[in-house]
Each structure stands twice: as structure tokens, then as C-alpha cells.
Protein backbone atom coordinates (compact mmCIF):
# COMPACT_ATOMS: atom_id res chain seq x y z
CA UNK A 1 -29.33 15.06 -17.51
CA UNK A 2 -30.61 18.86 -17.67
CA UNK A 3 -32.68 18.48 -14.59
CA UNK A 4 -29.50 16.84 -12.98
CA UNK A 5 -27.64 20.13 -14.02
CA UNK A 6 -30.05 22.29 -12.64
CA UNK A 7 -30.76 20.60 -9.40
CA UNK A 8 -26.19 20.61 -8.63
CA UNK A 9 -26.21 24.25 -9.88
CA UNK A 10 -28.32 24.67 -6.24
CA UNK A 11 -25.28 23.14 -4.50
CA UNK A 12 -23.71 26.12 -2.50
CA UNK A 13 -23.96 24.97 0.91
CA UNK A 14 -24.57 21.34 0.40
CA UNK A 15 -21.21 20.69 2.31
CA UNK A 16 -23.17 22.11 5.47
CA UNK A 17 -25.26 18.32 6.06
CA UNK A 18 -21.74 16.73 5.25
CA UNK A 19 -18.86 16.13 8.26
CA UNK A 20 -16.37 18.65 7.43
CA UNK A 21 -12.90 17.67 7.93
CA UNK A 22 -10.63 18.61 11.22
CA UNK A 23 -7.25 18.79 12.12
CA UNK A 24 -5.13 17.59 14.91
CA UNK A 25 -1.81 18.53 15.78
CA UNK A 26 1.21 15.86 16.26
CA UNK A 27 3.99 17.04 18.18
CA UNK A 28 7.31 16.45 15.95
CA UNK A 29 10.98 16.29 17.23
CA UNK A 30 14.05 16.33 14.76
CA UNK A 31 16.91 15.62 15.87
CA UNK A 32 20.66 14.11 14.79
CA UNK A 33 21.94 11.11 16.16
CA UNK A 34 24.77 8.74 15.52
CA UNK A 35 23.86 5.04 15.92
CA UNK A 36 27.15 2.34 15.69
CA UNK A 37 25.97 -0.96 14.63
CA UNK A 38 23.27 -0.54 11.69
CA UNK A 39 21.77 -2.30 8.69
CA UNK A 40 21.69 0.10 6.14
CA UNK A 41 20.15 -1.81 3.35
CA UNK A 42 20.87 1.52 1.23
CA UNK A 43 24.69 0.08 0.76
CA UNK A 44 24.91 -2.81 -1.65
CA UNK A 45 27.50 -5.01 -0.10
CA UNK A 46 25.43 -4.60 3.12
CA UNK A 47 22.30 -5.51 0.96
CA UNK A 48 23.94 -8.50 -0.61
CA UNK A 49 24.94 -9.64 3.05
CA UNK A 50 21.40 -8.88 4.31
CA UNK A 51 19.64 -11.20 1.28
CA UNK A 52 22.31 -14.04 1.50
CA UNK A 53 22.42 -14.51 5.32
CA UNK A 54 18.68 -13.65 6.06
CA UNK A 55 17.25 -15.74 3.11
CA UNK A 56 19.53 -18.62 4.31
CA UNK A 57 18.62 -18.74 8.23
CA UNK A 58 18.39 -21.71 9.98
CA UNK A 59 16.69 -22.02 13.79
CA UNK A 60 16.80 -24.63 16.31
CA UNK A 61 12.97 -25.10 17.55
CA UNK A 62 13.70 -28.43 19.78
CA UNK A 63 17.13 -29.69 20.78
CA UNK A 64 18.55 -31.16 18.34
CA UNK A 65 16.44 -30.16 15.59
CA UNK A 66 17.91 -27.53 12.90
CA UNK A 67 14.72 -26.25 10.30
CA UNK A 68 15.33 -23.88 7.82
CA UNK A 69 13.25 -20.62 8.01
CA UNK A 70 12.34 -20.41 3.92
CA UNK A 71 12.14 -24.42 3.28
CA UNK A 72 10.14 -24.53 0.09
CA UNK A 73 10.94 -21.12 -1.61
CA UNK A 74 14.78 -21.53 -1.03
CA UNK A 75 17.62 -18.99 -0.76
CA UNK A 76 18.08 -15.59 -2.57
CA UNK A 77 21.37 -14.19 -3.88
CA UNK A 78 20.63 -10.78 -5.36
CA UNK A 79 19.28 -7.89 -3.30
CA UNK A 80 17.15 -7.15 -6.30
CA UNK A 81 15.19 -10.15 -6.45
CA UNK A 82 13.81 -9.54 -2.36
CA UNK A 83 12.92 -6.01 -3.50
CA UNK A 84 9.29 -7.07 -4.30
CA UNK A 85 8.67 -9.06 -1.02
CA UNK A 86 10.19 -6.22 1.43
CA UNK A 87 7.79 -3.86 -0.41
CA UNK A 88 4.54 -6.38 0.39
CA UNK A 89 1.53 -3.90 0.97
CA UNK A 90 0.17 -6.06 3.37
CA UNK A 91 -0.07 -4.12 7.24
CA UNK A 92 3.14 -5.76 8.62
CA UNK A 93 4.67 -6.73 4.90
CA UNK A 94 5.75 -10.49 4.31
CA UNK A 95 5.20 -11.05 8.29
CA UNK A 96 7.20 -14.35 8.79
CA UNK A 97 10.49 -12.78 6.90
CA UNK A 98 10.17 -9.65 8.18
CA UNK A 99 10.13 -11.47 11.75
CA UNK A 100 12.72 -13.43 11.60
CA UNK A 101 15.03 -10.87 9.93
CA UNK A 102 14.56 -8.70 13.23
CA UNK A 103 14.70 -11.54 15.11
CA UNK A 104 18.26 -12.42 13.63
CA UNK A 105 19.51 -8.80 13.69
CA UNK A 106 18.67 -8.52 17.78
CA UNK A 107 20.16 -11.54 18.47
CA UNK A 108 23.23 -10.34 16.69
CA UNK A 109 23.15 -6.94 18.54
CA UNK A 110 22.69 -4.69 15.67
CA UNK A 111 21.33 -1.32 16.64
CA UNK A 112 19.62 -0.10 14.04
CA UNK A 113 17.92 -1.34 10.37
CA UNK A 114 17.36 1.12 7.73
CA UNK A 115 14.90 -0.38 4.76
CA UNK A 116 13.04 0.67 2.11
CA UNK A 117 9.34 1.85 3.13
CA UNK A 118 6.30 -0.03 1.63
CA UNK A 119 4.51 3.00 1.59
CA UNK A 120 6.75 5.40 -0.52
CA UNK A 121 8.54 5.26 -3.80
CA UNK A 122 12.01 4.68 -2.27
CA UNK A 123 15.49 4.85 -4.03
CA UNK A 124 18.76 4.93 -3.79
CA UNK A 125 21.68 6.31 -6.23
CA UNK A 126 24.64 4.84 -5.82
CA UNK A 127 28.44 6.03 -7.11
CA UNK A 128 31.71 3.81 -6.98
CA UNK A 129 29.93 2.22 -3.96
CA UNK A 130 29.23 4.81 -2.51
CA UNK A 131 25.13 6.18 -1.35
CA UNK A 132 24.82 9.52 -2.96
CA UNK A 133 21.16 9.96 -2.86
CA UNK A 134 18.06 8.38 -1.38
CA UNK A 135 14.10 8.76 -0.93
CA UNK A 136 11.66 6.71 1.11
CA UNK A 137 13.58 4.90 3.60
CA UNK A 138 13.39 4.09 7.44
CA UNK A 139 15.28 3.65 10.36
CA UNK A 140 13.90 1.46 12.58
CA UNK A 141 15.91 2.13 16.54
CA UNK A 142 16.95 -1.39 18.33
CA UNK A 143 19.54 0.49 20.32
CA UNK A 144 17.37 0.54 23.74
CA UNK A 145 15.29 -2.21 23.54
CA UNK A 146 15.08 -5.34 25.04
CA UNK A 147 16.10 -8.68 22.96
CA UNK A 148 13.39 -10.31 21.19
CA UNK A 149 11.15 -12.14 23.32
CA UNK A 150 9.60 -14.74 20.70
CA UNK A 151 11.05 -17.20 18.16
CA UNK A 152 10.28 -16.28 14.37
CA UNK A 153 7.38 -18.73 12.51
CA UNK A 154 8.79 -20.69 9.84
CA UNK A 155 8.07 -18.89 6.41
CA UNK A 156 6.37 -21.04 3.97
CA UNK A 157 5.67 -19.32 1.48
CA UNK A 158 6.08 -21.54 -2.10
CA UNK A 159 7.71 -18.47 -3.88
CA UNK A 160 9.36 -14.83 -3.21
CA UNK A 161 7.20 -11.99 -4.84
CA UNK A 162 8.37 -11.26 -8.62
CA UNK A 163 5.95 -8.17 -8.30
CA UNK A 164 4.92 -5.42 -5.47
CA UNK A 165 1.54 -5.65 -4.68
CA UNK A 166 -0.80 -6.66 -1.69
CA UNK A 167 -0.54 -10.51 -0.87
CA UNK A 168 -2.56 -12.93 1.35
CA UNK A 169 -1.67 -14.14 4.33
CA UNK A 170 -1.80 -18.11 4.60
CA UNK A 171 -5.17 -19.28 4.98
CA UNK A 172 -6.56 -16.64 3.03
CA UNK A 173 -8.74 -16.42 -0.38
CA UNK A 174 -5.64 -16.06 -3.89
CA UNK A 175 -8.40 -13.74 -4.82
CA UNK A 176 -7.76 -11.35 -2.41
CA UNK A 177 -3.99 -10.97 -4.00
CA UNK A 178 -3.91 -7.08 -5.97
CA UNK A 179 -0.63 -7.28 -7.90
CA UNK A 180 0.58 -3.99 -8.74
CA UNK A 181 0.98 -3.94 -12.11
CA UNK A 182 2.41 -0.42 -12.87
CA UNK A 183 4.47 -0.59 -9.83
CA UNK A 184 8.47 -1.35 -11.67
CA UNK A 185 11.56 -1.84 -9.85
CA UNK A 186 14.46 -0.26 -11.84
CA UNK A 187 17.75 -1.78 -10.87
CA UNK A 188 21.28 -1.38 -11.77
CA UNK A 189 23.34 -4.20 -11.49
CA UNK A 190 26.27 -3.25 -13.41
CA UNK A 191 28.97 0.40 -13.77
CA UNK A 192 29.90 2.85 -11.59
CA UNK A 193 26.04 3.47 -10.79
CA UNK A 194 25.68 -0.42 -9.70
CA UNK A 195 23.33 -0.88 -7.25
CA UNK A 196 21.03 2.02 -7.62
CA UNK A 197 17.64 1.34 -7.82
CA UNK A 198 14.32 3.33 -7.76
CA UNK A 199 10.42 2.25 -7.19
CA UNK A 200 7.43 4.01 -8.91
CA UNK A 201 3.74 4.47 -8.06
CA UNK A 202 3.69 3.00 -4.84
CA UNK A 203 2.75 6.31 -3.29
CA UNK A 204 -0.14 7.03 -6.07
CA UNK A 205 -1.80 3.59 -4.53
CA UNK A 206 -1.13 4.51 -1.10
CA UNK A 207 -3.17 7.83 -2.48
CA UNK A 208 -5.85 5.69 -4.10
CA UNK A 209 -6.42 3.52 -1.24
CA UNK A 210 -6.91 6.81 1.21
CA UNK A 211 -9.70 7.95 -1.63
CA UNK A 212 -11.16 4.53 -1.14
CA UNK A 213 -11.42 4.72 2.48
CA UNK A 214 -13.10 8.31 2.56
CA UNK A 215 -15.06 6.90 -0.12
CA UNK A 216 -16.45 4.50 2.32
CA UNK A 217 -16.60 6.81 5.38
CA UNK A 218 -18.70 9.27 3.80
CA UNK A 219 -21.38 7.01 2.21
CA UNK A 220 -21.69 5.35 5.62
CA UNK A 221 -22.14 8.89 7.32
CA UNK A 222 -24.23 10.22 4.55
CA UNK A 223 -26.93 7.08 4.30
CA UNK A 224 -26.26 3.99 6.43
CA UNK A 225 -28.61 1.65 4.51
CA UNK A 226 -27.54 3.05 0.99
CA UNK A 227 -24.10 2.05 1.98
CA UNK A 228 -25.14 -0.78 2.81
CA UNK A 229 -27.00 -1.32 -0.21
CA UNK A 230 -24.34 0.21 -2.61
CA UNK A 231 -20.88 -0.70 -1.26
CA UNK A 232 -20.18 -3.39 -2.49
CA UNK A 233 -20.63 -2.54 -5.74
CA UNK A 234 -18.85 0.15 -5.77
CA UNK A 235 -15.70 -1.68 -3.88
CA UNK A 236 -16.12 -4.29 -6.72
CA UNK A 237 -16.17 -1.63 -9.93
CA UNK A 238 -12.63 0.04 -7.62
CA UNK A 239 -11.02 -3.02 -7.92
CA UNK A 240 -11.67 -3.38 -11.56
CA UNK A 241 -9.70 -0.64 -11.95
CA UNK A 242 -5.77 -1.86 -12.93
CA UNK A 243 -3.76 0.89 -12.33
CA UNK A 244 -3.08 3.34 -9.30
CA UNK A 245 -3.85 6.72 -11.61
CA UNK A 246 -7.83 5.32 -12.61
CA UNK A 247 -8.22 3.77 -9.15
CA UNK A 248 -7.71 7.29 -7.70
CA UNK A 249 -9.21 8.60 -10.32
CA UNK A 250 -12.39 6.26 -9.82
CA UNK A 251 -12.49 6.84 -6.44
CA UNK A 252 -11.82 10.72 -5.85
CA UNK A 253 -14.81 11.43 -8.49
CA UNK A 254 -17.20 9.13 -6.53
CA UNK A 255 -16.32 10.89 -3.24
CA UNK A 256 -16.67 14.50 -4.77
CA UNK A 257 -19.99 13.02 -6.16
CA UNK A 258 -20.91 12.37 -2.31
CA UNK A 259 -19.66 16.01 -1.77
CA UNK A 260 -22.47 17.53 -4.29
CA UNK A 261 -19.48 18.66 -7.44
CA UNK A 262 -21.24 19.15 -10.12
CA UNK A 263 -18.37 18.03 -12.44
CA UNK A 264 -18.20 14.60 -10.54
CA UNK A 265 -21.30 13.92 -10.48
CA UNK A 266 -21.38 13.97 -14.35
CA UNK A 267 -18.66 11.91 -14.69
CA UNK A 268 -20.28 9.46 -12.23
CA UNK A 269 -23.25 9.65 -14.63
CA UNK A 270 -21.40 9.19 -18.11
CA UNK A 271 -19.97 6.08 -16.30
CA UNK A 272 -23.66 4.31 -16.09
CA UNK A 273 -24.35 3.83 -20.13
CA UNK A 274 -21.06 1.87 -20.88
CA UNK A 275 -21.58 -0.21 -17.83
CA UNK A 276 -24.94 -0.97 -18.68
CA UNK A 277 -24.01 -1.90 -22.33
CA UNK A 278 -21.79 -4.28 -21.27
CA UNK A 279 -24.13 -6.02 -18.86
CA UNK A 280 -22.42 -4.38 -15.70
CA UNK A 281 -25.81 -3.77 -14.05
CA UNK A 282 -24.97 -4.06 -10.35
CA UNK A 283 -22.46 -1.64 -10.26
CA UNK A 284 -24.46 0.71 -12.99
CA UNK A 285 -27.33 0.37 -10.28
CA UNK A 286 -24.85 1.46 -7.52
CA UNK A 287 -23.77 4.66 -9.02
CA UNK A 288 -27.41 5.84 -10.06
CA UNK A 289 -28.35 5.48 -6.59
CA UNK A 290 -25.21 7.53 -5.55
CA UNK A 291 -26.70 10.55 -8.29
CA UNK A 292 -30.13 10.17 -6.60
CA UNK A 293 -29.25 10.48 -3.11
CA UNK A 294 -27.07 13.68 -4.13
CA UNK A 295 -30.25 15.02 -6.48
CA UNK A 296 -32.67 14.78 -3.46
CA UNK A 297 -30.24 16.65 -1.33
CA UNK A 298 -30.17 19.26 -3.96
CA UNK A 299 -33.89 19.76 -4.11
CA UNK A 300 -33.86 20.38 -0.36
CA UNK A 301 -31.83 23.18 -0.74
């Protein structure tokens, strides 16, 4: 561990054999508009309407012949209980519902939806009925653009999601389901404050999941055939981690590791013992050769 000490304290400069980051400018317009005809799922009479019609949708795919889009998971009453399935993580969300609820609101000429974003915490405080406050939420513009040109799949899905997290798609492995355990969904239902309702820690994984990806990037960049070696491993020992906070936390301290930090790369290295001990070679394996590769940078230096 001393030598390892002594080799990082040589570190000034290491960031030079590293791809340093860049930026590029996105031109942004704000502007005020006023839009007749929306969905704003913000309202809770509006929301109630939304989940009772949209859960309840029936479609004509050959004449004559009435299905029902949700046929084995059945109708919904209460906003409250969609509130996990709007928020799927997958890219896209719960695809099929998502599809036909835009497909329902074109036909019927709405102009607008605003809905909670997946990738926020979003939240609404409501008084007497009336929105007060919000956070996280989009507006999604149907005003100028054509009618849908496709007829929504039927959904058929067994269940609605009791929990946010990141589902599979049909056809796909269960295991690939990451339920987001320390993700709640506080709800009013009752008082002059009924219908507010807040999301937390949806962001923090949206954080851990971009520490995840540069994670990957630069061991790739750094050492091809090490990442090819390593990665898996260490995908497998970030998705042992259960909550948002020690994914990032997982994750950041294996990229600053990449980087050359000293501090990281002795936390890396207090990680190897306990995983060892408990017969966690692979991934003990995986981070060693993660404190080499950064050691034998050092020494060049």
C-alpha cells in the first residue's frame, strides 16, 4: 500500500494521457406561449380523467372486432397507482401505454400533454384544487403536427408497476428488471392539499447511471483489452449496489481511480479484502487490475 502511495503522489499531470473533457454549445430559445386544448396531468381531476379513460381504451383492429388495449392487467382508477409505470426508466417508458395514450389524445385533437418526466424528481403541490407549485414536468407540443400515422400495439403487460424502476421489454431476460428501491412516491389523497404528490431519487440514478457510462468510456479509451477483460466485472459489482447514493458512489470512485486520485484509488483498494473474504474473486480481480494499470502509469511519470 506504501509503494501505491508513493507511486499516486507522482500523479500531477497524469490527466495529460487521459481525453480531457469538451464543451459544445446548444442554442436555447425561451419563450411564452398559450396553448388551448392541453393535458395537464399536474391537475387532479384532469389526472383522474387521464387514468380512467386511458387505462380503459378500447380499439377496433378489424371491422367488427373491439380489443381492449390493457386486457390482462385491467383498468386503473387512481392517478396514484399509474405513477410508477409513467415514471418507467426504460428509453421510451412503458412503450405500448405511452403509445396509445398519444395515440388517443391526437385523435381527440388535444394540443398539448404535460407529464411528469422519468428523468427528474417531479411534483406537484396542490391547494383547494388548485396547482400551486411544481418540479420536473414536460410539455410535449401536438399543436402543429400531423395526426398519428400508426395504430397503438396492444399492451400486455400482466401487471401495472407498484415501484419506479427500469423494466424489460417483452421478450426480454426478468433479470434485467432494476427496481428502484429508494425511489418513494408520496401522495396525498385526502384535505385541502389532496392530490399533491412528490418523487425522490430519481435524479441521483439518472446521476449514477451517467458515472456508469464515463466509467465505461474511459476504461475503453484508457486500455481496450483491459476493458475488455475487466468490464464486466465491474458492471456486475455496480449492479450489486441497491441504492442510487452507493451506485454513484461506486462508480464516481472507480472513474477518479481511472483519472490517477489518489484518494480513489485507495478506496478502490480497501474494497479488494472484503470482496475477497467473501469469495467475490472476479470482481476483487477486476479492481486490482484497475490499481495496476493506474500504478504503471504512475511510474512512467
Amino acid at each position: 500500500m506504501e509503494d501505491h502511495i508513493l507511486l499516486v503522489a507522482k500523479w500531477k499531470g497524469a490527466y495529460e494521457d487521459i481525453a480531457m473533457p469538451f464543451y459544445v454549445d446548444f442554442p436555447l430559445t425561451l419563450k411564452k406561449i398559450t396553448v388551448d386544448r392541453v393535458i395537464d396531468l399536474r391537475d387532479p381531476a384532469t389526472a383522474k380523467w387521464f387514468v380512467q379513460t386511458i387505462t380503459r381504451l378500447q380499439f377496433e383492429w378489424e371491422e367488427g372486432k373491439i380489443f381492449d388495449q390493457c386486457p390482462i392487467k385491467g383498468p386503473l382508477d387512481k392517478f396514484e397507482d399509474l405513477i410508477p409505470t409513467i415514471l418507467d426508466q426504460r428509453l421510451g417508458g412503458s412503450w405500448n401505454f405511452c403509445m396509445a395514450a398519444e395515440f388517443y389524445l391526437r385523435t381527440c385533437e388535444a394540443n398539448g400533454l404535460i407529464y411528469p418526466s422519468a428523468r427528474n424528481n417531479p411534483s406537484v403541490e396542490i391547494r383547494n384544487k388548485k396547482i400551486v407549485k411544481s418540479h420536473g414536468w414536460n410539455f410535449v407540443d401536438y399543436s402543429n403536427s400531423e395526426g398519428p400515422q400508426y395504430r397503438p400495439l396492444i399492451d400486455v403487460d400482466s401487471t401495472w408497476h407498484k415501484k419506479v424502476g427500469y423494466y424489460a421489454d417483452l421478450g426480454d431476460d426478468p433479470k434485467n428488471i432494476i427496481i428502484y428501491n429508494d425511489v418513494t412516491v408520496k401522495y396525498t389523497s385526502r384535505g385541502p392539499t389532496a392530490g399533491s404528490w412528490s418523487v425522490n431519487n430519481i435524479s441521483r440514478w439518472q446521476e449514477a447511471w451517467y458515472q456508469t457510462m464515463m466509467v465505461q468510456q474511459v476504461l475503453e479509451f484508457r486500455d481496450v483489452n483491459l476493458f475488455r477483460k475487466v468490464w464486466p466485472s465491474i458492471l456486475l459489482f455496480l449492479s450489486m449496489q441497491e441504492t442510487a447514493e452507493k451506485r454513484y458512489e461506486v462508480a464516481y470512485n472507480i472513474l477518479m481511480a481511472l483519472m490517477g486520485v489518489p484518494e480513489s484509488l485507495e478506496t478502490i483498494h480497501g474494497w479488494v479484502d472484503p470482496l475477497n473474504e467473501n469469495g467475490i474473486f472476479q470482481i476483487a480481480t477486476a479492481l486490482n487490475e484497475i490499481i495496476r494499470m493506474r500504478l504503471l502509469i504512475c511510474k512512467k511519470i
